[in-house]
Protein backbone atom coordinates (compact mmCIF):
# COMPACT_ATOMS: atom_id res chain seq x y z
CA UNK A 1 104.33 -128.07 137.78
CA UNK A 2 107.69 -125.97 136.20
CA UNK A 3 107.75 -124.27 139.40
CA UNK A 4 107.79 -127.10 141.90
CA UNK A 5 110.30 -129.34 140.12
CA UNK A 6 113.11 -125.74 139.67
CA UNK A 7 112.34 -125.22 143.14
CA UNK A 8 112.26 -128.91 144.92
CA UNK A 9 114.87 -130.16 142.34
CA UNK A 10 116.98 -128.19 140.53
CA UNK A 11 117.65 -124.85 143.28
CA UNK A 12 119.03 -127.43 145.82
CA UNK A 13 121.15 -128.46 143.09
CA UNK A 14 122.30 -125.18 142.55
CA UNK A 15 122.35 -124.43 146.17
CA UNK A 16 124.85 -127.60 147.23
CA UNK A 17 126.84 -127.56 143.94
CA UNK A 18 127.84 -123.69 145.04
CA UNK A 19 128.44 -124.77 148.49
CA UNK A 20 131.01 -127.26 147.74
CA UNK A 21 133.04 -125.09 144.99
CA UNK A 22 132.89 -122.34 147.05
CA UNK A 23 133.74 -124.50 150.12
CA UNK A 24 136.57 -125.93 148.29
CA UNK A 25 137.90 -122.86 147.54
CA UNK A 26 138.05 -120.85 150.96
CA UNK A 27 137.39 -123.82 153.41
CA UNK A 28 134.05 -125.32 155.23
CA UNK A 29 134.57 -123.23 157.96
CA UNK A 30 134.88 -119.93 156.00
CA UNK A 31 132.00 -120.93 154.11
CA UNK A 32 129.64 -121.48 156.59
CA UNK A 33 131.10 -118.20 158.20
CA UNK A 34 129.68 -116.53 154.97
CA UNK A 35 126.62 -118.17 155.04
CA UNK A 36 125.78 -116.93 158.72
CA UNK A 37 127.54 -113.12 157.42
CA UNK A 38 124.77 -112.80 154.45
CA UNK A 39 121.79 -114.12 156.52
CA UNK A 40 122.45 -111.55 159.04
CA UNK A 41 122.98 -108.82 156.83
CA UNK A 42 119.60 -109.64 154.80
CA UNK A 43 118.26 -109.78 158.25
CA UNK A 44 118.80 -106.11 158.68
CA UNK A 45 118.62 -105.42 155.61
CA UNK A 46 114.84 -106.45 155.42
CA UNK A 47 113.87 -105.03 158.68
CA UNK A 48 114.91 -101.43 157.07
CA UNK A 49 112.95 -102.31 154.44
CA UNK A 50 110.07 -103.82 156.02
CA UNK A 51 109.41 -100.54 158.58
CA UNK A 52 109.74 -98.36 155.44
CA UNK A 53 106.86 -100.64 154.09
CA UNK A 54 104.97 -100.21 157.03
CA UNK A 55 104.97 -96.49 157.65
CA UNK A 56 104.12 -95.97 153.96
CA UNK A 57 101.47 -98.28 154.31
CA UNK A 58 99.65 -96.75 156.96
CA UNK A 59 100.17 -93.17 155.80
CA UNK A 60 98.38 -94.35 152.93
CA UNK A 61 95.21 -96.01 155.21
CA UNK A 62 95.78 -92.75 156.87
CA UNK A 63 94.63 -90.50 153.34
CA UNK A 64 92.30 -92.95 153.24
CA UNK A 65 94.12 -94.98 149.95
CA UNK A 66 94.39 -98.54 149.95
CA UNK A 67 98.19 -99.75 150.39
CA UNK A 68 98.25 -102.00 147.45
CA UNK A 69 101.69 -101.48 146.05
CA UNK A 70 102.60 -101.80 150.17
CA UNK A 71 101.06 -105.08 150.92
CA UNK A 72 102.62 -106.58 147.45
CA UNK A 73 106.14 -105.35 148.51
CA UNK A 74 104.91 -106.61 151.73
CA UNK A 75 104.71 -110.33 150.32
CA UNK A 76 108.12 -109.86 148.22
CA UNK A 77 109.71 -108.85 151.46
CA UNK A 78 108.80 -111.84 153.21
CA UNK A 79 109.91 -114.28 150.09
CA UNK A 80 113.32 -112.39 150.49
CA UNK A 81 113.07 -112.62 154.54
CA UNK A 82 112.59 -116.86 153.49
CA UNK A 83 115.19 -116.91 151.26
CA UNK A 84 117.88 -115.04 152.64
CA UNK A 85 117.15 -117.46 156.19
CA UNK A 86 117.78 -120.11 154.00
CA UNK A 87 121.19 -121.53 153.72
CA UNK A 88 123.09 -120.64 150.50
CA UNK A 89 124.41 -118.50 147.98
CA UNK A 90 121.55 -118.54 145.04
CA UNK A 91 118.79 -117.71 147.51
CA UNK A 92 120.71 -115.12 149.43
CA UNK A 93 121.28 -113.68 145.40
CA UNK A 94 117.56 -113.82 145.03
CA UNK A 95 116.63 -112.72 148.16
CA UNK A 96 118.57 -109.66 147.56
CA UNK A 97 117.25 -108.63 144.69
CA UNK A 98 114.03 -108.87 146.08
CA UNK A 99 115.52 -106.39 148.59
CA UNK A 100 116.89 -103.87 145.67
CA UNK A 101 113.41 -101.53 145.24
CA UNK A 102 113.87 -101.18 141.62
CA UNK A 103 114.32 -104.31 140.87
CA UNK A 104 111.92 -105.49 143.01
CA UNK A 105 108.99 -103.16 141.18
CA UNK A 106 110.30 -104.90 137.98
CA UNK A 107 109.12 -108.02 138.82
CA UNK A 108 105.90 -106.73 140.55
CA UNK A 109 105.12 -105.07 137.07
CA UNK A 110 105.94 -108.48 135.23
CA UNK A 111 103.76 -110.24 138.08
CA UNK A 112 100.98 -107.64 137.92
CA UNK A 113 100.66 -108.13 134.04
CA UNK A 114 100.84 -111.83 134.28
CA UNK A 115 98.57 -112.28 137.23
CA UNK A 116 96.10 -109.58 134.85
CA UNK A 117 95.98 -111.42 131.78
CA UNK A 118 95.59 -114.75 133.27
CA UNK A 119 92.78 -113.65 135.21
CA UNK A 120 90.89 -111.80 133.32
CA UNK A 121 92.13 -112.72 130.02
CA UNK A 122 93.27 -110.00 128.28
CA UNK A 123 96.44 -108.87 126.61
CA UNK A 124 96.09 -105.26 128.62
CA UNK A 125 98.60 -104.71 130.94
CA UNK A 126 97.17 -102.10 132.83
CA UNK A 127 94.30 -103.86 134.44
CA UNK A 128 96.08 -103.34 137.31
CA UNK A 129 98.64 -100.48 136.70
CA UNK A 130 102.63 -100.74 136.59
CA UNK A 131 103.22 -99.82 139.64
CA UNK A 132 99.81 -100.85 141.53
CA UNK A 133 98.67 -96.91 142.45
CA UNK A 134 96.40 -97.45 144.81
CA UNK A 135 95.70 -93.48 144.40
CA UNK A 136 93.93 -94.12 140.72
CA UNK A 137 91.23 -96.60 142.72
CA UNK A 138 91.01 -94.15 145.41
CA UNK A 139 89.98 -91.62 143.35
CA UNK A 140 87.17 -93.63 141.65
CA UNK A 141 85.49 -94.79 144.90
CA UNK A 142 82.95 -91.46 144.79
CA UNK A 143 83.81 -90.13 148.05
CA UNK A 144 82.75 -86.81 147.79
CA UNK A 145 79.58 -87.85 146.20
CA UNK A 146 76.18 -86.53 147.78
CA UNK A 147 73.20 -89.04 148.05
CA UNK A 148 69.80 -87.93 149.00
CA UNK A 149 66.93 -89.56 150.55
CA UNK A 150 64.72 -89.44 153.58
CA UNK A 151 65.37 -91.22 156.89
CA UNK A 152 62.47 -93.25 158.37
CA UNK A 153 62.75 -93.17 162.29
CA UNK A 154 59.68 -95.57 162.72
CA UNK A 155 60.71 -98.59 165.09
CA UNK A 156 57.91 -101.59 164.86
CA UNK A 157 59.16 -102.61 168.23
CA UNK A 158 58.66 -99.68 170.09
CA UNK A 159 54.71 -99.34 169.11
């Protein structure tokens, strides 16, 4: 409920009290000039980003790893895409750190504990790692494991 009221109430606050200070300072049209300037360089900005994401993701599915730490920099990358599309200074800010990879594996750290321990209840962070290495799960799956057994070619249908 903390979340919906800072983000439905008090960041368009933020967003329109920044706006009008800054607006007053270097003129309406010069603000909304600078509005357009950041969207388009977060624009760019994120499409780097988000074809890095991509080809390391699918090198990964290519050694046969799952992409975790990809998709979840995946999501982050599309929060930033949202805010930085959105007019205004405070969610171009957060939208760009977003962007900024170390920062961004900060928070997916924080996240990744949080999201742990309120799922399965426990105080240990590393349910799901730091840095969500897919490789650790990868090598636990067995995959060079040999099962034997016979095969039974006998078709019901076919007598």
């Amino acid at each position: 409920m903390r979340i919906l009221f800072i983000l439905f109430v008090i960041m368009p606050i933020i967003e329109m009290w920044l706006l009008i200070e800054v607006g007053s300072h270097i003129g309406a049209l010069s603000t909304i000039g600078l509005v357009v300037l950041t969207a388009f360089i977060g624009v760019i900005l994120l499409r780097q980003q988000g074809t890095r994401t991509f080809l390391r993701a699918r090198s990964r599915l290519q050694q046969g790893e799952i992409p975790a730490r990809e998709m979840v920099d995946g999501l982050f990358l599309g929060v930033a895409g949202a805010l930085l599309l959105t007019p205004g200074f405070f969610t171009d800010l957060i939208g760009f750190f977003c962007l900024i990879p170390g920062i961004r594996l900060l928070v997916i750290g924080f996240f990744g504990r949080h999201i742990s321990s309120k799922i399965f209840k426990t105080d240990n962070p590393t349910v799901f790692g730091s840095t969500f290495d897919s490789k650790k799960f990868a090598d636990k799956t067995n995959k060079n494991r040999t099962l034997e057994g016979e095969i039974d070619n006998h078709d019901e249908r076919s007598d």
